[in-house]
C-alpha atoms as a PDB file:
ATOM      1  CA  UNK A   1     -45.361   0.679  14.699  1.00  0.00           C
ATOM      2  CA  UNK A   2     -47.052  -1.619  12.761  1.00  0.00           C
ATOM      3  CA  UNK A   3     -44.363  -1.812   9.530  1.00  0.00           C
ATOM      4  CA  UNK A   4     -41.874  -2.551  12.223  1.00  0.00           C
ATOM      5  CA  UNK A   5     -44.132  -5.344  14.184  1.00  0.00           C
ATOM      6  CA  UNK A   6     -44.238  -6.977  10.775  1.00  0.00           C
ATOM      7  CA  UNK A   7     -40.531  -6.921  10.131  1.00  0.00           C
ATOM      8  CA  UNK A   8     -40.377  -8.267  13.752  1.00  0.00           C
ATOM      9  CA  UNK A   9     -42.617 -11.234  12.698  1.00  0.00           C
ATOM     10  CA  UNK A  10     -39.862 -11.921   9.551  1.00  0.00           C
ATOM     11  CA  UNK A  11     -37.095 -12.461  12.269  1.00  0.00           C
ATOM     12  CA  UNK A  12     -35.675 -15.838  12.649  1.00  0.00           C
ATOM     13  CA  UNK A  13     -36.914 -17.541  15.810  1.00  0.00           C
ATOM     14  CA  UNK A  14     -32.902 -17.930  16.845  1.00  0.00           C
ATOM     15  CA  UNK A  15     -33.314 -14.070  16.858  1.00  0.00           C
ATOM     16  CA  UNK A  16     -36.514 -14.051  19.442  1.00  0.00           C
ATOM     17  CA  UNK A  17     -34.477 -12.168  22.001  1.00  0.00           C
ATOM     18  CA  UNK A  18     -33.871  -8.971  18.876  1.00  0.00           C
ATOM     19  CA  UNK A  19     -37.959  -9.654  18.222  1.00  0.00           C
ATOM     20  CA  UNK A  20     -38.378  -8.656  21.771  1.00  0.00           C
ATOM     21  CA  UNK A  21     -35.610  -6.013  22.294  1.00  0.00           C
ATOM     22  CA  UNK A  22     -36.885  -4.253  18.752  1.00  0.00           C
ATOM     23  CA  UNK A  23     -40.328  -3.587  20.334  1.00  0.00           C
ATOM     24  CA  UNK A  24     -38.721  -2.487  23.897  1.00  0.00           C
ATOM     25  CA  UNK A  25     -36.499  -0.167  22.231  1.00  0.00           C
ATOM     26  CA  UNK A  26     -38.431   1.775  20.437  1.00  0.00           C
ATOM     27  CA  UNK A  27     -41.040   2.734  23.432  1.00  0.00           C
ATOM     28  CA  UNK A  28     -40.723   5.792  24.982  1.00  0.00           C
ATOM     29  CA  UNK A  29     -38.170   6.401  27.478  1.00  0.00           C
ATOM     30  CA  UNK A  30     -35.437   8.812  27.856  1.00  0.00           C
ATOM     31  CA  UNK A  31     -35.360   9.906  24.825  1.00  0.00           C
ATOM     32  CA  UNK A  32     -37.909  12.148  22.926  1.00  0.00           C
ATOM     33  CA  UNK A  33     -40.066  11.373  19.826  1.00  0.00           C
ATOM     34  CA  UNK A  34     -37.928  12.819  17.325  1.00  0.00           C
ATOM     35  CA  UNK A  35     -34.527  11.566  19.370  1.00  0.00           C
ATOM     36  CA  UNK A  36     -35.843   8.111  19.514  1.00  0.00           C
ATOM     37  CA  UNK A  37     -37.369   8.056  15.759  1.00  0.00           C
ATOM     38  CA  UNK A  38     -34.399  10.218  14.742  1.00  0.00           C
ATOM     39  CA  UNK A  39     -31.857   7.255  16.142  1.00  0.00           C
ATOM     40  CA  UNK A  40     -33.855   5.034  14.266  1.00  0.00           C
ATOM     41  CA  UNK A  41     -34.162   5.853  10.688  1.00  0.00           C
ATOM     42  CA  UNK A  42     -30.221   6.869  11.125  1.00  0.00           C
ATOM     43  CA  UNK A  43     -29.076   3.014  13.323  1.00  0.00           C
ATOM     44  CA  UNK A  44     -31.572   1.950  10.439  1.00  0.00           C
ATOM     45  CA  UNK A  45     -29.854   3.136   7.717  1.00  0.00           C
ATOM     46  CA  UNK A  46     -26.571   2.616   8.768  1.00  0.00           C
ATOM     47  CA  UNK A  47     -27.233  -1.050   8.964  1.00  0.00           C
ATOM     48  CA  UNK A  48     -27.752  -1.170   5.089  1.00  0.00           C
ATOM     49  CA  UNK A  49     -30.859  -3.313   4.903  1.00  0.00           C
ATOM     50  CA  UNK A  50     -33.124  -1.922   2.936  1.00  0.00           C
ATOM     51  CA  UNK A  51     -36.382  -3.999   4.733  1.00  0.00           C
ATOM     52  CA  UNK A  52     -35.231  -2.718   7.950  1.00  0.00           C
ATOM     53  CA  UNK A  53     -34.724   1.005   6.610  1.00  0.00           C
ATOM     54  CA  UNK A  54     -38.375   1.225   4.682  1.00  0.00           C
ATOM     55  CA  UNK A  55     -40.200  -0.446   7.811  1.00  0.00           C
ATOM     56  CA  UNK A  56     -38.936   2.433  10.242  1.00  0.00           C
ATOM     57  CA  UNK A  57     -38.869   5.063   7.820  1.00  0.00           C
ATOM     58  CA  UNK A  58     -42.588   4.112   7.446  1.00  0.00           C
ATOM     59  CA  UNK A  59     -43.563   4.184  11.120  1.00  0.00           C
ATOM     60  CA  UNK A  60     -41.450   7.265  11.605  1.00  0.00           C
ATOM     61  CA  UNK A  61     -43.268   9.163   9.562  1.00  0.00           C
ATOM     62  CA  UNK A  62     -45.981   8.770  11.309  1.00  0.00           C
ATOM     63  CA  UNK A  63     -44.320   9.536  14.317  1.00  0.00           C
ATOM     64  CA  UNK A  64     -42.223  12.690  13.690  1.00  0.00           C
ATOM     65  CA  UNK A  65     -41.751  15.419  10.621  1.00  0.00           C
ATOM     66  CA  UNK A  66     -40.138  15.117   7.535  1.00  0.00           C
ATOM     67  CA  UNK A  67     -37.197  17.220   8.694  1.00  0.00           C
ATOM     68  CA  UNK A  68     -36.344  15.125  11.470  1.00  0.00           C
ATOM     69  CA  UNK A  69     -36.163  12.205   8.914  1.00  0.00           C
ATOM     70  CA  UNK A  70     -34.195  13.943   6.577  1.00  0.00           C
ATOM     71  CA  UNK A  71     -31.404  14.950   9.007  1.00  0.00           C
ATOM     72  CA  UNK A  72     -31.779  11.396  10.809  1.00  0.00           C
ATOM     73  CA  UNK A  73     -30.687  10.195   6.674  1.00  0.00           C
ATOM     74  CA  UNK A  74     -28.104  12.874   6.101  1.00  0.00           C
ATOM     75  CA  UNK A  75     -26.554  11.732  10.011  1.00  0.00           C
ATOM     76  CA  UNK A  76     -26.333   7.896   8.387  1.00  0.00           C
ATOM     77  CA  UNK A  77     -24.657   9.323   5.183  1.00  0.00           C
ATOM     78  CA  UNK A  78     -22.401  11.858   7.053  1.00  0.00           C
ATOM     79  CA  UNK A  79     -20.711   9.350   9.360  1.00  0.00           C
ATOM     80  CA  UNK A  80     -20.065   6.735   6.989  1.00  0.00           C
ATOM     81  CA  UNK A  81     -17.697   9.117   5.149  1.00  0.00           C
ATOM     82  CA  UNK A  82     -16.475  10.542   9.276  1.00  0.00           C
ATOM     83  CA  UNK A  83     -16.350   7.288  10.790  1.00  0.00           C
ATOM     84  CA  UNK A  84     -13.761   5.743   7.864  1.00  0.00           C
ATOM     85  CA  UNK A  85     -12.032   8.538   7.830  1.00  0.00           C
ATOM     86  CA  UNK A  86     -11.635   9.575  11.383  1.00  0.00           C
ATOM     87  CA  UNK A  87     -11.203   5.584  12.793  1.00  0.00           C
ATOM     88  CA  UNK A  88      -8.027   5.518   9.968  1.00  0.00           C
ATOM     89  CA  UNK A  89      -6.436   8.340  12.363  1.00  0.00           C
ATOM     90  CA  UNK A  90      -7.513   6.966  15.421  1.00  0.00           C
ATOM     91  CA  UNK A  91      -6.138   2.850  14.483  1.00  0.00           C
ATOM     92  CA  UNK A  92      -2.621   4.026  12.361  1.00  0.00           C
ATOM     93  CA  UNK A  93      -1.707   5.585  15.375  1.00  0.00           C
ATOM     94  CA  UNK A  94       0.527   8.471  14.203  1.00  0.00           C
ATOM     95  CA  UNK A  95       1.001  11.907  15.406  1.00  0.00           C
ATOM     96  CA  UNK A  96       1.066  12.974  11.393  1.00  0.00           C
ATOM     97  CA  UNK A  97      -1.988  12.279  10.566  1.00  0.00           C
ATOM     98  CA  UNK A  98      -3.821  14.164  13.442  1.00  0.00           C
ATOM     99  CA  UNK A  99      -1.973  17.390  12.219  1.00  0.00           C
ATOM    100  CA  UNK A 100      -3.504  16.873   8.590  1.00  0.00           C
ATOM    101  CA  UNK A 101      -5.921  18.679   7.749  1.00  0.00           C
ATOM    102  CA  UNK A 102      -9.336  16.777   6.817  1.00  0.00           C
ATOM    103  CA  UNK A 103     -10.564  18.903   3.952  1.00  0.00           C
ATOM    104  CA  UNK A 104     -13.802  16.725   4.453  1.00  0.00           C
ATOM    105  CA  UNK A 105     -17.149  18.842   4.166  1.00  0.00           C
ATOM    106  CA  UNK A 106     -19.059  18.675   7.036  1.00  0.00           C
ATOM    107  CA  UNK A 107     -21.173  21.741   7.091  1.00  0.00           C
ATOM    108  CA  UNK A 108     -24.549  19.734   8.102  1.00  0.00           C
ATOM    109  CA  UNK A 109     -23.406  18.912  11.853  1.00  0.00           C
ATOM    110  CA  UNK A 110     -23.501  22.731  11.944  1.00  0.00           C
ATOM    111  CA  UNK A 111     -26.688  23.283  10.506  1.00  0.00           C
ATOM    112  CA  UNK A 112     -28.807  20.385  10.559  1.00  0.00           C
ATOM    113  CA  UNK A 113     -32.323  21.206   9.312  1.00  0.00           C
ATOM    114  CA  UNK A 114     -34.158  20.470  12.905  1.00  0.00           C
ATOM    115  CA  UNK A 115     -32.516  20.315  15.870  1.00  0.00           C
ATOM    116  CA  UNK A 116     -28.438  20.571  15.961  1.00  0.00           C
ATOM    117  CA  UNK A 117     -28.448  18.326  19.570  1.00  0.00           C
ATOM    118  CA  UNK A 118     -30.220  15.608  18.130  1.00  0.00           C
ATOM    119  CA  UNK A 119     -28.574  15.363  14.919  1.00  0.00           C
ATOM    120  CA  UNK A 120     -25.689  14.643  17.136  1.00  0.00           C
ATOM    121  CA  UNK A 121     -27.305  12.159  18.775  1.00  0.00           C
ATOM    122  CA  UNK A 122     -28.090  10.340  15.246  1.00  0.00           C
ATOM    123  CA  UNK A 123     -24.371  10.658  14.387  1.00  0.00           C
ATOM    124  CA  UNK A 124     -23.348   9.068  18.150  1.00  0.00           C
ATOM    125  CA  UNK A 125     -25.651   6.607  17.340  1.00  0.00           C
ATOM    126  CA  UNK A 126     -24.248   6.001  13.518  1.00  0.00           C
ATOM    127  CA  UNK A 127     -20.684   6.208  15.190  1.00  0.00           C
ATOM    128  CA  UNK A 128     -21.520   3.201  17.242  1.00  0.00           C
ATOM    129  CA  UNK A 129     -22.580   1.036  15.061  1.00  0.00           C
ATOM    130  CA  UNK A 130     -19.756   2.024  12.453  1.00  0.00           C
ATOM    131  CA  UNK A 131     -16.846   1.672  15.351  1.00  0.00           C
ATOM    132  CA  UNK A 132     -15.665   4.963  15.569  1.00  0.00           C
ATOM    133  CA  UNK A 133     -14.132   5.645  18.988  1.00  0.00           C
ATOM    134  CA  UNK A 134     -12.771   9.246  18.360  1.00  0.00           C
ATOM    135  CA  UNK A 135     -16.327   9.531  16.764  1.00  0.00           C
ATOM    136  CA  UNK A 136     -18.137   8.569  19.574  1.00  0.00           C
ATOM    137  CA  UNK A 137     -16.170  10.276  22.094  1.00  0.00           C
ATOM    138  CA  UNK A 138     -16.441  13.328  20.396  1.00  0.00           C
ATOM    139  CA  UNK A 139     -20.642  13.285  19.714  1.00  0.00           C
ATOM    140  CA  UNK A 140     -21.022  11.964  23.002  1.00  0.00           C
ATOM    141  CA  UNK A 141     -19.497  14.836  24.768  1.00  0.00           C
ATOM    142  CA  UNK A 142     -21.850  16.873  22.589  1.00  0.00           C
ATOM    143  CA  UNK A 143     -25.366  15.309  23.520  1.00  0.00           C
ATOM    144  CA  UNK A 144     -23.911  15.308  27.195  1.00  0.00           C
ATOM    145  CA  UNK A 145     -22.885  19.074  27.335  1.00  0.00           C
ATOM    146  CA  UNK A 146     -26.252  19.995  25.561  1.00  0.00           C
ATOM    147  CA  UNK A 147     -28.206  18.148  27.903  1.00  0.00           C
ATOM    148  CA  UNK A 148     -29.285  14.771  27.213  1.00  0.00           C
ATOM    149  CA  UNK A 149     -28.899  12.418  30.126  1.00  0.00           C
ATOM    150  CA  UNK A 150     -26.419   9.317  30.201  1.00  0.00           C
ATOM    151  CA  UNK A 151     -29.966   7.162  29.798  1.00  0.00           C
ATOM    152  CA  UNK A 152     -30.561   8.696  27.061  1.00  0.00           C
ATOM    153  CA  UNK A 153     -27.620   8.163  25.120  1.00  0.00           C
ATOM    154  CA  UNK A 154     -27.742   4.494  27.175  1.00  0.00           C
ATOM    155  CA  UNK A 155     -31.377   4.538  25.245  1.00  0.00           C
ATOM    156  CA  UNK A 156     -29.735   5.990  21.740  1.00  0.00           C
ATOM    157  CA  UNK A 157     -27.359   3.525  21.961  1.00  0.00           C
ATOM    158  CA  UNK A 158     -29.579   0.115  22.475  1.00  0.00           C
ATOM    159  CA  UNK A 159     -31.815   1.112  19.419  1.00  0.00           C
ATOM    160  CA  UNK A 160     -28.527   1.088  17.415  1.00  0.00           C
ATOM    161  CA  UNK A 161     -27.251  -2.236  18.467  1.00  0.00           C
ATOM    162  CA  UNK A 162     -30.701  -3.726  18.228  1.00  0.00           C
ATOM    163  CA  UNK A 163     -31.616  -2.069  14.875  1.00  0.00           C
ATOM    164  CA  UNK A 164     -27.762  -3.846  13.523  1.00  0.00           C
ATOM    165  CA  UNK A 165     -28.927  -7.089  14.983  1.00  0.00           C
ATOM    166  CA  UNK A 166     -32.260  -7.191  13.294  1.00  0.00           C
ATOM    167  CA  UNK A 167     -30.510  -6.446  10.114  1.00  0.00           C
ATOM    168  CA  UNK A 168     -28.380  -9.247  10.414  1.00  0.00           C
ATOM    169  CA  UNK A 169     -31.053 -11.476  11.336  1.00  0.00           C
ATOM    170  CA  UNK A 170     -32.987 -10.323   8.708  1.00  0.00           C
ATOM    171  CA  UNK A 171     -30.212 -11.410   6.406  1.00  0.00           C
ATOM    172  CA  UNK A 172     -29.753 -14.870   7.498  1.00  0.00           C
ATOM    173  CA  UNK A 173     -32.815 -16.518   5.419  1.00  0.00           C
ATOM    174  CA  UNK A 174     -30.794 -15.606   2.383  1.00  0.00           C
ATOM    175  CA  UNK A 175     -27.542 -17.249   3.479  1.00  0.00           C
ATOM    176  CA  UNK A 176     -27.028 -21.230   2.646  1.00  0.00           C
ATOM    177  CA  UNK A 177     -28.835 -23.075   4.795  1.00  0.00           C
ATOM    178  CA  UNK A 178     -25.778 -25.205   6.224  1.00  0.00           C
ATOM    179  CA  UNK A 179     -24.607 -21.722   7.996  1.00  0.00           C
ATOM    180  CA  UNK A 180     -27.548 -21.149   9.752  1.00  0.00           C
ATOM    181  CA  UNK A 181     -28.450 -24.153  11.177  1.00  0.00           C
ATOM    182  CA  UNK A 182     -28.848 -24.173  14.880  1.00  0.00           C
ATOM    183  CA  UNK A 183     -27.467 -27.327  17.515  1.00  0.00           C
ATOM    184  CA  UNK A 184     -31.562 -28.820  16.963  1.00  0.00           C
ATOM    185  CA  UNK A 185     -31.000 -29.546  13.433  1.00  0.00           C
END
């Protein structure tokens, strides 16, 4: 990991607890290579920094093939058009919009080009970080009935929220100085 140990040295000391978490994370645990890398490059890109992207697509290439990357992307890309959409019919609320039709294309959940239960796990993950409650329900379900554990979505599901955190942390140097200054200044 050594593009994301140096992105962990850019962090902001007020953001030593993500410096530690980042490194914990992304051991191995429940989760497999490709799950855990997979998770990754999608929490990764779904955070929208671009430092935090290229430093794990960098390490996850070494980690994993170029088709588990490339779905991992396509997950990111794929639930930021699912997770607007399908939140708007979960927060309005009405019975109306449920019966519509989504007419949204969707056709690489089906056929991912590595494995199908893992790309769900990159959208689960993706879902979290974007909000989506009748996303995550629905994905979650998915990795559970194919077989990954609860720890492993647990595991899915802290690289997300510690991949977001970094991001924001790593966008904090650039903000004026007056609105990051901690209770020591």
């Amino acid at each position: 990991m050594i593009a994301v140990d140096t992105l962990r040295d850019a962090l902001p000391e007020l953001a030593k607890d993500i410096k530690l978490n980042l490194q914990a994370v992304l051991s191995p645990g429940a989760l497999t290579p490709e799950q855990r890398w997979g998770v990754a490059v999608a929490s990764a890109a779904a955070s929208h920094n671009e430092r935090l992207t290229q430093a794990v697509l960098s390490d996850a290439r070494a980690e994993v093939p170029e088709p588990v990357i490339e779905d991992a992307l396509a997950a990111a890309v794929l639930m930021g058009m699912n997770n607007i959409y399908y939140r708007f019919r979960h927060l309005v609320g009405k019975a109306s919009y449920a019966d519509k039709p989504a007419r949204l294309r969707m056709n690489r959940i089906v056929k991912p080009v590595a494995a199908k239960l893992d790309f769900e796990l990159y959208c689960l993950a993706v879902s979290a970080i974007n909000g989506c409650e009748s996303c995550i329900r629905s994905h979650e379900q998915v990795v559970i009935a194919g077989g990954i554990t609860e720890d492993g979505v647990n595991d899915a599901i802290r690289i997300a929220a510690t991949l977001q955190a970094a991001a924001l942390a790593l966008e904090l140097p650039t903000l004026p100085a007056a609105l990051v200054q901690t209770s020591a200044a």
